[in-house]
N, C-alpha and C. Protein backbone atom coordinates (compact mmCIF):
# COMPACT_ATOMS: atom_id res chain seq x y z
N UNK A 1 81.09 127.81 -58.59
CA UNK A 1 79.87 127.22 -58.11
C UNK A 1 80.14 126.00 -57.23
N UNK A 2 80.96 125.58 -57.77
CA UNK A 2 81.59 124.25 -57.08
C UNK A 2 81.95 124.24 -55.26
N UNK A 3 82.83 124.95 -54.99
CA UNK A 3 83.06 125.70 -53.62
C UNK A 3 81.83 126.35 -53.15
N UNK A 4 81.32 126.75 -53.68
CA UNK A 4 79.87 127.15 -53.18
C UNK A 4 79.10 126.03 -52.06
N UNK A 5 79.07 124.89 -53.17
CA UNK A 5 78.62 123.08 -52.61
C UNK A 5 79.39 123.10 -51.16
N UNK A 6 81.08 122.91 -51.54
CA UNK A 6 81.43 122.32 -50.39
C UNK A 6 81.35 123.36 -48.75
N UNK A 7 81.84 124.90 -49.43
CA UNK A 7 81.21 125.82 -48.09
C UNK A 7 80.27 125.84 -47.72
N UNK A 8 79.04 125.09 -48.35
CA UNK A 8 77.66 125.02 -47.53
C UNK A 8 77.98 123.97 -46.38
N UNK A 9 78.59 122.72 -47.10
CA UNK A 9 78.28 121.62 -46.17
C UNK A 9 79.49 121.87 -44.94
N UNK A 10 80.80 122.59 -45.34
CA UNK A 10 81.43 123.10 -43.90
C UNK A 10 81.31 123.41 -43.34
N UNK A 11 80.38 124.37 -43.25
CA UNK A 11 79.42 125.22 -42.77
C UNK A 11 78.62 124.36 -41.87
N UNK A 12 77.37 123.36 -42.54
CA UNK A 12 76.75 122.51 -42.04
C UNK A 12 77.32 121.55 -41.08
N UNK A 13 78.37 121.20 -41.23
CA UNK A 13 79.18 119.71 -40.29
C UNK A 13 79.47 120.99 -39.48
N UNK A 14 80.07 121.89 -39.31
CA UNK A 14 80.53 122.51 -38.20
C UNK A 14 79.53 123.44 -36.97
N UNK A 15 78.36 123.63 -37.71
CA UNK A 15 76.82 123.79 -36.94
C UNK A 15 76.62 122.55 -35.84
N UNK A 16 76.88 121.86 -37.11
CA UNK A 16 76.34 120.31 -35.97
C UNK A 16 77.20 119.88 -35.49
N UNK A 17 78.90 119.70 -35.23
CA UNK A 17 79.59 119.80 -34.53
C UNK A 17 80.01 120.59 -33.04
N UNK A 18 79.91 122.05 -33.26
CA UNK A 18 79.85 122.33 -32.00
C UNK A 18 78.05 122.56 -31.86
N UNK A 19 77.15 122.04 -31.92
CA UNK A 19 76.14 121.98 -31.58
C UNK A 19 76.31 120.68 -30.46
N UNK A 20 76.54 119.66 -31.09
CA UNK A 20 77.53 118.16 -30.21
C UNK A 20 78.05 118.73 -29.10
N UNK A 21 79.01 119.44 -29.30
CA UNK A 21 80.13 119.91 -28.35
C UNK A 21 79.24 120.64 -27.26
N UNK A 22 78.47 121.50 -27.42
CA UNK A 22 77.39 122.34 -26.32
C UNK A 22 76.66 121.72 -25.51
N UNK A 23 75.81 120.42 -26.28
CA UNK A 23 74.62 119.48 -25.92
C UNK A 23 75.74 118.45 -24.81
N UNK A 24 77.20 118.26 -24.93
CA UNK A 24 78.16 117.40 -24.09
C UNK A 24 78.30 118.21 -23.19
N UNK A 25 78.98 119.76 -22.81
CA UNK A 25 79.05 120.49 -21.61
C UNK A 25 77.87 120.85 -20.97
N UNK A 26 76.74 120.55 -21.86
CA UNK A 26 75.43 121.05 -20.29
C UNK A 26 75.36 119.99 -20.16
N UNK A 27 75.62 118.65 -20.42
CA UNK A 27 75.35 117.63 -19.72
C UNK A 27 75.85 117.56 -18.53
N UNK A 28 77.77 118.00 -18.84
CA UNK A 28 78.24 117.28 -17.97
C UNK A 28 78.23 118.83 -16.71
N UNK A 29 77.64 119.52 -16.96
CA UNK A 29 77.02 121.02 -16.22
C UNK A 29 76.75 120.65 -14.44
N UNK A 30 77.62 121.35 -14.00
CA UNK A 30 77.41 120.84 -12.45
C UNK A 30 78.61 119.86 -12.01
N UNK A 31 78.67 119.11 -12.69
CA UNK A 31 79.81 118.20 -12.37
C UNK A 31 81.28 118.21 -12.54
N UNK A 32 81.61 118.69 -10.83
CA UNK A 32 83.26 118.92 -11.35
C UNK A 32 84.09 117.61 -11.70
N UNK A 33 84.98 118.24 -12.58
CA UNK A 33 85.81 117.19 -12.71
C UNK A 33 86.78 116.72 -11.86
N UNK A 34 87.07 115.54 -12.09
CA UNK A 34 88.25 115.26 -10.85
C UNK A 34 89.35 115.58 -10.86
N UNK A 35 90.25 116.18 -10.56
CA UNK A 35 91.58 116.50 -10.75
C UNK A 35 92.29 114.59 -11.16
N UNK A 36 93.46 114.45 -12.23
CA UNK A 36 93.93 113.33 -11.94
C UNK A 36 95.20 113.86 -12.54
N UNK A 37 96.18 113.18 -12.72
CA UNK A 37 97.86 113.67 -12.76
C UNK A 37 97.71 114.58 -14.41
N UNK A 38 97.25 113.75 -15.35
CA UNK A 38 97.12 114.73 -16.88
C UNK A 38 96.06 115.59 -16.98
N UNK A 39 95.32 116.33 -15.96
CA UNK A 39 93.90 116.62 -16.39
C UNK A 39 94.45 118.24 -16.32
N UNK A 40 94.07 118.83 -16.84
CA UNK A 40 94.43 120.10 -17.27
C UNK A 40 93.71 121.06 -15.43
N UNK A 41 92.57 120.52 -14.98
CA UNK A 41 92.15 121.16 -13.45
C UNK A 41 92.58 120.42 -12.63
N UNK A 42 93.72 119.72 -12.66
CA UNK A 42 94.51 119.30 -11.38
C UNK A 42 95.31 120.24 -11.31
N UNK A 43 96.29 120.22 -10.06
CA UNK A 43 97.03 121.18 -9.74
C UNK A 43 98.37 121.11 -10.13
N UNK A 44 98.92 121.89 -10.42
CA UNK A 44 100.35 121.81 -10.81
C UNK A 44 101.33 121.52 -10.29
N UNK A 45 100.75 121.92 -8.75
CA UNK A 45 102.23 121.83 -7.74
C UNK A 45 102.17 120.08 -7.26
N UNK A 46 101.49 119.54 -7.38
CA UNK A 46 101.06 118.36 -6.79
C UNK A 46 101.47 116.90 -8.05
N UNK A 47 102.45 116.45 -8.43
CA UNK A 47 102.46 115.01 -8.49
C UNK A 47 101.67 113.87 -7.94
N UNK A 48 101.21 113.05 -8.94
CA UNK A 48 100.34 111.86 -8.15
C UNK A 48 101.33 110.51 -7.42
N UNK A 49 102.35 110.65 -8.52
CA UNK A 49 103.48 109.29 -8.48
C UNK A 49 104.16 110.18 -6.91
N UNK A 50 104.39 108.74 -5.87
CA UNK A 50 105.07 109.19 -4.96
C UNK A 50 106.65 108.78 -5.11
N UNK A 51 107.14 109.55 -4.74
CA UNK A 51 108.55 109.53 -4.77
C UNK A 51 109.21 108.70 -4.50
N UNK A 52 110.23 107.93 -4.66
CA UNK A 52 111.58 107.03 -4.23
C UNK A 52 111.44 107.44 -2.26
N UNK A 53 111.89 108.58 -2.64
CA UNK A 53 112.20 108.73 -1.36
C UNK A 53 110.86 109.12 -0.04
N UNK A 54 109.62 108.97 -0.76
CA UNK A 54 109.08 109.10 0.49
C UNK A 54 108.82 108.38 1.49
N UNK A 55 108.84 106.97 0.53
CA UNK A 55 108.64 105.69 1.02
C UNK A 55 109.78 104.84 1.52
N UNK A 56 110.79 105.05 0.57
CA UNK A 56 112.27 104.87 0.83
C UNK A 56 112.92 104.65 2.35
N UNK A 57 113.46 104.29 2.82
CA UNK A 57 114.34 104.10 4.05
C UNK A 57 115.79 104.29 3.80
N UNK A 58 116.35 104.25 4.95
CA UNK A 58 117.86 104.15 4.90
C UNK A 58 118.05 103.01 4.71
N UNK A 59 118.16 101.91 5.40
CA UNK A 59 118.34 100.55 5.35
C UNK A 59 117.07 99.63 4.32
N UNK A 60 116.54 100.13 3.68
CA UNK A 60 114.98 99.35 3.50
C UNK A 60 114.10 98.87 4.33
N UNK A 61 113.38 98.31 3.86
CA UNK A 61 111.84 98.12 4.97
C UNK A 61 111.82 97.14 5.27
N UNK A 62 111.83 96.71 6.72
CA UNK A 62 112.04 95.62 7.32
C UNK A 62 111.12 94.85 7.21
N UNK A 63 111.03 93.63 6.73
CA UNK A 63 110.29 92.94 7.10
C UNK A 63 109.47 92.13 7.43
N UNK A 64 107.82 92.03 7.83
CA UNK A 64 107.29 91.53 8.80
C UNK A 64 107.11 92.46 10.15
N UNK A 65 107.73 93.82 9.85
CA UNK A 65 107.89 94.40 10.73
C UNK A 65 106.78 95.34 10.86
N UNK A 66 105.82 95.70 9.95
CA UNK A 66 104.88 96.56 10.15
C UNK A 66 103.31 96.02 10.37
N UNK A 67 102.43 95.62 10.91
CA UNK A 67 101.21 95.00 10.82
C UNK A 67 100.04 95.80 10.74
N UNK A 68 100.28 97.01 10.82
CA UNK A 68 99.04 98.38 10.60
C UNK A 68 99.16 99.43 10.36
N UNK A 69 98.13 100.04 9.47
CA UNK A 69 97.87 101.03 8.96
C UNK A 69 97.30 102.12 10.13
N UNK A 70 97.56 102.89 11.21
CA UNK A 70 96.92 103.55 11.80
C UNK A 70 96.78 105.39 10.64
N UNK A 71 95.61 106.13 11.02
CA UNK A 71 95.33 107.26 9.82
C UNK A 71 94.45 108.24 11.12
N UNK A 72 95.70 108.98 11.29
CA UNK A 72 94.72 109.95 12.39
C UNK A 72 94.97 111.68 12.06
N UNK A 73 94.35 112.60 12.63
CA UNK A 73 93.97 113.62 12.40
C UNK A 73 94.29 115.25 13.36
N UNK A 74 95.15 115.94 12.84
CA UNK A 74 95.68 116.98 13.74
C UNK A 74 95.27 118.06 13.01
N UNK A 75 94.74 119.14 14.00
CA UNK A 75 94.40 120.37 13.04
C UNK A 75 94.93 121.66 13.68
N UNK A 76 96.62 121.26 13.93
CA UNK A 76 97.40 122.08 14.24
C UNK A 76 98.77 121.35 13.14
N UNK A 77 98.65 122.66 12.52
CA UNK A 77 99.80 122.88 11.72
C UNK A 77 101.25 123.30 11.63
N UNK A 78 101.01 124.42 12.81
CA UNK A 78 101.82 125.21 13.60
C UNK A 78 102.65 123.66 14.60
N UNK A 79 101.75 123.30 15.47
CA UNK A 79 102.69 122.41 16.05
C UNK A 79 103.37 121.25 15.18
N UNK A 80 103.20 120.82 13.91
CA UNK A 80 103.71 119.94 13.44
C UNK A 80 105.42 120.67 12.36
N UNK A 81 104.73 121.51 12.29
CA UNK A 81 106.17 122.46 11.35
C UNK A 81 106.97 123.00 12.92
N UNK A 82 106.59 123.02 14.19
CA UNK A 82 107.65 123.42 15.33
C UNK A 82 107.85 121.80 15.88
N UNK A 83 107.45 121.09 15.55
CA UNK A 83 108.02 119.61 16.20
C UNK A 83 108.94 119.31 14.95
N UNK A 84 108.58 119.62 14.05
CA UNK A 84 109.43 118.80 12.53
C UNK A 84 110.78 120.04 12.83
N UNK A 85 111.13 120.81 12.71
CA UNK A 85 112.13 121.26 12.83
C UNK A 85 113.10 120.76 14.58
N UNK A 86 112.13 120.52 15.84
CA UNK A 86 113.00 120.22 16.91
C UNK A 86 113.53 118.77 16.54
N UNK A 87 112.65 117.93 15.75
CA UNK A 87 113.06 116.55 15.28
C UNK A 87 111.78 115.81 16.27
N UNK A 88 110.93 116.36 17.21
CA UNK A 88 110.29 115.21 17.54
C UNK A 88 109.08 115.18 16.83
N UNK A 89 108.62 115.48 15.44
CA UNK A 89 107.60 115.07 14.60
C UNK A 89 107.53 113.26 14.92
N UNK A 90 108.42 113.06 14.63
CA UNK A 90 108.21 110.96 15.13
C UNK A 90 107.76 111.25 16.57
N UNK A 91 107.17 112.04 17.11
CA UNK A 91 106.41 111.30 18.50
C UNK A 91 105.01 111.45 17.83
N UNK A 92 104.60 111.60 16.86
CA UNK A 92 103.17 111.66 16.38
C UNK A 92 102.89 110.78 14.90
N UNK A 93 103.72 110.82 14.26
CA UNK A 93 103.42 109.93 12.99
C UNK A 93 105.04 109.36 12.15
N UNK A 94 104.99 108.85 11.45
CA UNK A 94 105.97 108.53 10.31
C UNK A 94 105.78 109.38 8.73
N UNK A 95 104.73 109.59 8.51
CA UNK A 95 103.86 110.86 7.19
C UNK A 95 103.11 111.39 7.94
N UNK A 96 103.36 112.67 7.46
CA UNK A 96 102.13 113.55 7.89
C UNK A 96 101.75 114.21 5.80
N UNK A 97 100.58 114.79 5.84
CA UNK A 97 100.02 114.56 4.38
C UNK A 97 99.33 115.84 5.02
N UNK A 98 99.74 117.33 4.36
CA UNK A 98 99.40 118.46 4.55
C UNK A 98 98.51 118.95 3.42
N UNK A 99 97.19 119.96 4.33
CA UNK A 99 96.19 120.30 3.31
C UNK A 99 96.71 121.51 2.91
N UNK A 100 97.30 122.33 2.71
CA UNK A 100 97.71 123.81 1.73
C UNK A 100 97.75 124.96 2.51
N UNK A 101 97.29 124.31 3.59
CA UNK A 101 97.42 126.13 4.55
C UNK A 101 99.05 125.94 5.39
N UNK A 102 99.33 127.22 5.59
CA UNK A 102 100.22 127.88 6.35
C UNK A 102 101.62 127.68 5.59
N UNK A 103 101.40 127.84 4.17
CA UNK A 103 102.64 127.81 2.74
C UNK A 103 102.87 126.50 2.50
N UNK A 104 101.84 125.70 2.93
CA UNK A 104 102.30 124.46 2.88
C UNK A 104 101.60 123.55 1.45
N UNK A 105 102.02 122.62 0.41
CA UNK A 105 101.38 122.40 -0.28
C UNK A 105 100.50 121.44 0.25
N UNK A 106 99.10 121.11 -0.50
CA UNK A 106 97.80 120.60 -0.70
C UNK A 106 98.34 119.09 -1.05
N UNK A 107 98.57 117.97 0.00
CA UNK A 107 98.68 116.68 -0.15
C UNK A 107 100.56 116.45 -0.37
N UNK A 108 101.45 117.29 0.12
CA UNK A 108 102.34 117.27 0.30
C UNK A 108 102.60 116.15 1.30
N UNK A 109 103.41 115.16 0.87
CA UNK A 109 103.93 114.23 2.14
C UNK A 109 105.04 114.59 3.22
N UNK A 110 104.94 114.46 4.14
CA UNK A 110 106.22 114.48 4.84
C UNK A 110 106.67 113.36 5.86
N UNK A 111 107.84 112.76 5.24
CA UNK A 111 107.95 111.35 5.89
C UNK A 111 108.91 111.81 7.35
N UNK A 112 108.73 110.89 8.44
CA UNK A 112 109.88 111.08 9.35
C UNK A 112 110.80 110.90 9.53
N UNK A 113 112.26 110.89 10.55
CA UNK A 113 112.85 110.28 10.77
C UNK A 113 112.88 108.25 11.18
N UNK A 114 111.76 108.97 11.64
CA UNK A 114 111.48 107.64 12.68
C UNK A 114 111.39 106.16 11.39
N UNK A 115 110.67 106.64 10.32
CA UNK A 115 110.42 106.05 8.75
C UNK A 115 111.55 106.01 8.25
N UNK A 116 112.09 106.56 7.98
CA UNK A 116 113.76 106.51 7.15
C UNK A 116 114.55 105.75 8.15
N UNK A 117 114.16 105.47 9.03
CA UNK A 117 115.45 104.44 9.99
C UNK A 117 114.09 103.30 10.66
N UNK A 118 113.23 103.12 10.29
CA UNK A 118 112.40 102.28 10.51
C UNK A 118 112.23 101.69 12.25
N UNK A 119 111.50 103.01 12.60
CA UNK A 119 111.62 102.93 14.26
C UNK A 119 110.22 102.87 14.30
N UNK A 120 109.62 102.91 15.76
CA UNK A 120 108.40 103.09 15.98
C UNK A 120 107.96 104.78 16.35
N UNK A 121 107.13 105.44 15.57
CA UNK A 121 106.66 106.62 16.53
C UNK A 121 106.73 106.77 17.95
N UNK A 122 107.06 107.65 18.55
CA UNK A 122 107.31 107.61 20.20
C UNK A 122 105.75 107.64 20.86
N UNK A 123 104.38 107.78 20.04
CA UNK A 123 103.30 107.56 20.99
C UNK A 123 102.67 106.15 20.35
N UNK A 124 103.94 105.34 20.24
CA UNK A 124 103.45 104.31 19.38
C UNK A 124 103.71 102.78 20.19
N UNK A 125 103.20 102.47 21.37
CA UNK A 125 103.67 101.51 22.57
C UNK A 125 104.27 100.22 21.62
N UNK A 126 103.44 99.88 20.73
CA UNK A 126 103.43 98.18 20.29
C UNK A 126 104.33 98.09 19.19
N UNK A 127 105.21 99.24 18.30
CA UNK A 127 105.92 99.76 17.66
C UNK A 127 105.61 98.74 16.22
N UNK A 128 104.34 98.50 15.83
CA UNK A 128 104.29 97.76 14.58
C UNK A 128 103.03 98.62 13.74
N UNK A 129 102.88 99.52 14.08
CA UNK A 129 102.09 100.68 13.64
C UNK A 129 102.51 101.71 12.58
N UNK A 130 102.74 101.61 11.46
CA UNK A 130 102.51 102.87 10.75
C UNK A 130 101.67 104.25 11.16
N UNK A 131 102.04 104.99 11.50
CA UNK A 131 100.87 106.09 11.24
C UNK A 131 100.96 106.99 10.52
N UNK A 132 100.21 107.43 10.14
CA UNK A 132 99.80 108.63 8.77
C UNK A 132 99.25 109.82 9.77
N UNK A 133 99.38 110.76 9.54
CA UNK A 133 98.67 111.60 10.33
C UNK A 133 98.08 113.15 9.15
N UNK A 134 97.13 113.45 9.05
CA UNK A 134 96.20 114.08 7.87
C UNK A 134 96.33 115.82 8.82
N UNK A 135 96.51 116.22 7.96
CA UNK A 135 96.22 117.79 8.83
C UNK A 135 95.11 118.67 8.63
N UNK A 136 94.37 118.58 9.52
CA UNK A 136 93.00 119.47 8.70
C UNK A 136 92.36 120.23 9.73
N UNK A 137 91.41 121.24 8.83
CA UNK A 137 91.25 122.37 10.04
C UNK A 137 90.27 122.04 11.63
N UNK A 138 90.28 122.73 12.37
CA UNK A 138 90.22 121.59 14.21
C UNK A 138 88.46 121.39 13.52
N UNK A 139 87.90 120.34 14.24
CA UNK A 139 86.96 119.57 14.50
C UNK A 139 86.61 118.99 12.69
N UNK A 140 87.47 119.10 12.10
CA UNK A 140 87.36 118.29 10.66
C UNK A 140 88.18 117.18 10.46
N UNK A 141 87.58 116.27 10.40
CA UNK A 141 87.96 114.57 10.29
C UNK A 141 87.43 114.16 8.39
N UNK A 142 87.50 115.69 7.82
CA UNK A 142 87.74 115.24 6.50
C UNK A 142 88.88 115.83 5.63
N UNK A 143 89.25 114.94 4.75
CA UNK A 143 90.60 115.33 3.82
C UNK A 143 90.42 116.08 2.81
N UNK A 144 91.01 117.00 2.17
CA UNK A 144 90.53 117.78 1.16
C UNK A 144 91.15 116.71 -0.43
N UNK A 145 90.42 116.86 -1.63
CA UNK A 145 90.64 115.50 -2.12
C UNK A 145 91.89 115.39 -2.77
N UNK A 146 92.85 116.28 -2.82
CA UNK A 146 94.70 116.14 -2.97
C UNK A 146 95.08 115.34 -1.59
N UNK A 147 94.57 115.73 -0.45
CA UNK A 147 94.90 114.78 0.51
C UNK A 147 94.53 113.25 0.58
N UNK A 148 93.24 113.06 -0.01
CA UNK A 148 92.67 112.25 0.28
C UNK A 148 93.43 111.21 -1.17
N UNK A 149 94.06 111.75 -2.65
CA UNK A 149 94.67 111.20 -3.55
C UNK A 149 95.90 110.83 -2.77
N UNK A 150 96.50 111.70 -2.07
CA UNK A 150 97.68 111.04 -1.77
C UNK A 150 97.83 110.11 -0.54
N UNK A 151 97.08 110.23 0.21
CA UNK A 151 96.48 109.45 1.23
C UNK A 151 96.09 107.82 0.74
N UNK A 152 95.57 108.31 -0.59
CA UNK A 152 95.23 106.55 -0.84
C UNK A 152 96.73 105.85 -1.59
N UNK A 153 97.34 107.17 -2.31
CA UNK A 153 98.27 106.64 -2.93
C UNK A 153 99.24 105.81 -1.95
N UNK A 154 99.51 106.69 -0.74
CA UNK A 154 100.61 106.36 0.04
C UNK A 154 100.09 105.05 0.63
N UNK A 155 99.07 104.72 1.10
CA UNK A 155 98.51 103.57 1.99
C UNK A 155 98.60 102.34 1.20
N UNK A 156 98.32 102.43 -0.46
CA UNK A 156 98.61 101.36 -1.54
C UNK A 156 100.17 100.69 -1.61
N UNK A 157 100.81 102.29 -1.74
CA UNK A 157 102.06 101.49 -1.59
C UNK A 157 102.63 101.16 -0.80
N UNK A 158 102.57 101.26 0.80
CA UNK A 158 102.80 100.95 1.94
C UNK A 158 102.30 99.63 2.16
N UNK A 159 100.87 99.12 1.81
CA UNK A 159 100.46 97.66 1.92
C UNK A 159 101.06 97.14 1.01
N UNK A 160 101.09 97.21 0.14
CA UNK A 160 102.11 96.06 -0.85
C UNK A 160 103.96 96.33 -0.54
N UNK A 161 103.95 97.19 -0.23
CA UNK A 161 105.81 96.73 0.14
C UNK A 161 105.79 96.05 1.95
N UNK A 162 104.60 96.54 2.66
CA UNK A 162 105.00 95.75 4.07
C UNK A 162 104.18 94.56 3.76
N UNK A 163 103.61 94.03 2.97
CA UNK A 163 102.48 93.43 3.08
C UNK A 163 101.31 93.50 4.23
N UNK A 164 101.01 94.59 4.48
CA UNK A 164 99.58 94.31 5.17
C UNK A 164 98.48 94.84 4.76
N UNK A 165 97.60 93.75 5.23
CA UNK A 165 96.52 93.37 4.62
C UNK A 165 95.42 94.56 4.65
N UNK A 166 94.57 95.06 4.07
CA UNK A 166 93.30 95.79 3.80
C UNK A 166 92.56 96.25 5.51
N UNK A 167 92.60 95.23 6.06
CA UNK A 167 91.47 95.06 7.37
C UNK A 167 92.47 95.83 8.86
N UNK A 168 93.55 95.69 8.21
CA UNK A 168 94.50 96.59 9.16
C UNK A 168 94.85 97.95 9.16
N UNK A 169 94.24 98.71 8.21
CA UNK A 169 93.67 99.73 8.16
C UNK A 169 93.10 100.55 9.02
N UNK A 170 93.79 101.75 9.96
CA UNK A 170 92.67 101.80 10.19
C UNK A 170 92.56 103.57 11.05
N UNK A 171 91.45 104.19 11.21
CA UNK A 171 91.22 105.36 11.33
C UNK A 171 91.27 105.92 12.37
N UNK A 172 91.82 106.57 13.42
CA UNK A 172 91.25 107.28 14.65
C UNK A 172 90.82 109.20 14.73
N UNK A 173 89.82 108.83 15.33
CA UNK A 173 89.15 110.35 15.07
C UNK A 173 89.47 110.87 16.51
């Protein structure tokens, strides 16, 4: 009779338990979650922590030598994987930060030469320019949000090791 008692009320706490649990997913109903490095709907292939070496140099980072953040936008993919193999990818950026098309991973970095020996990009006159360059499909000037995670990641740690400031930031469309 005794077990009788307590299988009622197991019974009972576990009604009203996932009753809890149901009344929490239609809440949160509609709303995707964000991918973040432990979340079970982030992606697998994608790390949040950037690497030693993306940021890394041969010699280290000079400086005083960098004063801006430039963040611009190519939606040719094809020409950046046939310039990165001739070696002149540094006439367009120092990172380029790829969205997932053409076998390529979703917020994948790719640093340059020009970055690992701390040169200026070759369309880069005033040579104190960082540039980032985002790859996305033609007349889209938006990042898909693995790009847009690693995009902020990389720009964080780039201002605190060159020191520049927030307002030097900055976008061309």
């Amino acid at each position: 009779m005794n077990n009788q008692g307590r299988l009622k009320n197991a019974f009972i706490i576990l009604i009203i338990s996932m009753s809890a649990g149901a009344l929490i997913l239609m809440a949160l109903e509609g709303k995707p979650l964000k991918p973040v490095a432990f979340s079970l709907s982030s992606s697998s292939e994608v790390n949040t922590a950037l690497p030693k070496a993306t940021v890394g140099t041969r010699n280290g980072i000079v400086p005083g030598k960098w004063h801006t953040i430039e963040i611009t936008f190519s939606s040719s993919y094809a020409d950046i994987v046939n310039t990165r193999t001739t070696g002149e990818l540094d006439k367009f950026a120092h990172f380029v930060i790829c969205d997932g098309t053409n076998d390529s991973v979703d917020g994948q970095i790719l640093a340059t030469t020009s970055w690992f020996d701390q040169k200026a990009a070759a369309l880069n006159p005033t040579g104190n320019i960082i540039r980032i360059c985002l790859i996305t499909p033609e007349g889209c000037f938006k990042p898909t949000p693995w790009q847009y995670n690693r995009l902020e990641s990389l720009v964080k740690c780039l201002t605190r090791h060159c020191n520049i400031p927030s307002n030097q930031i900055v976008t061309v469309k």
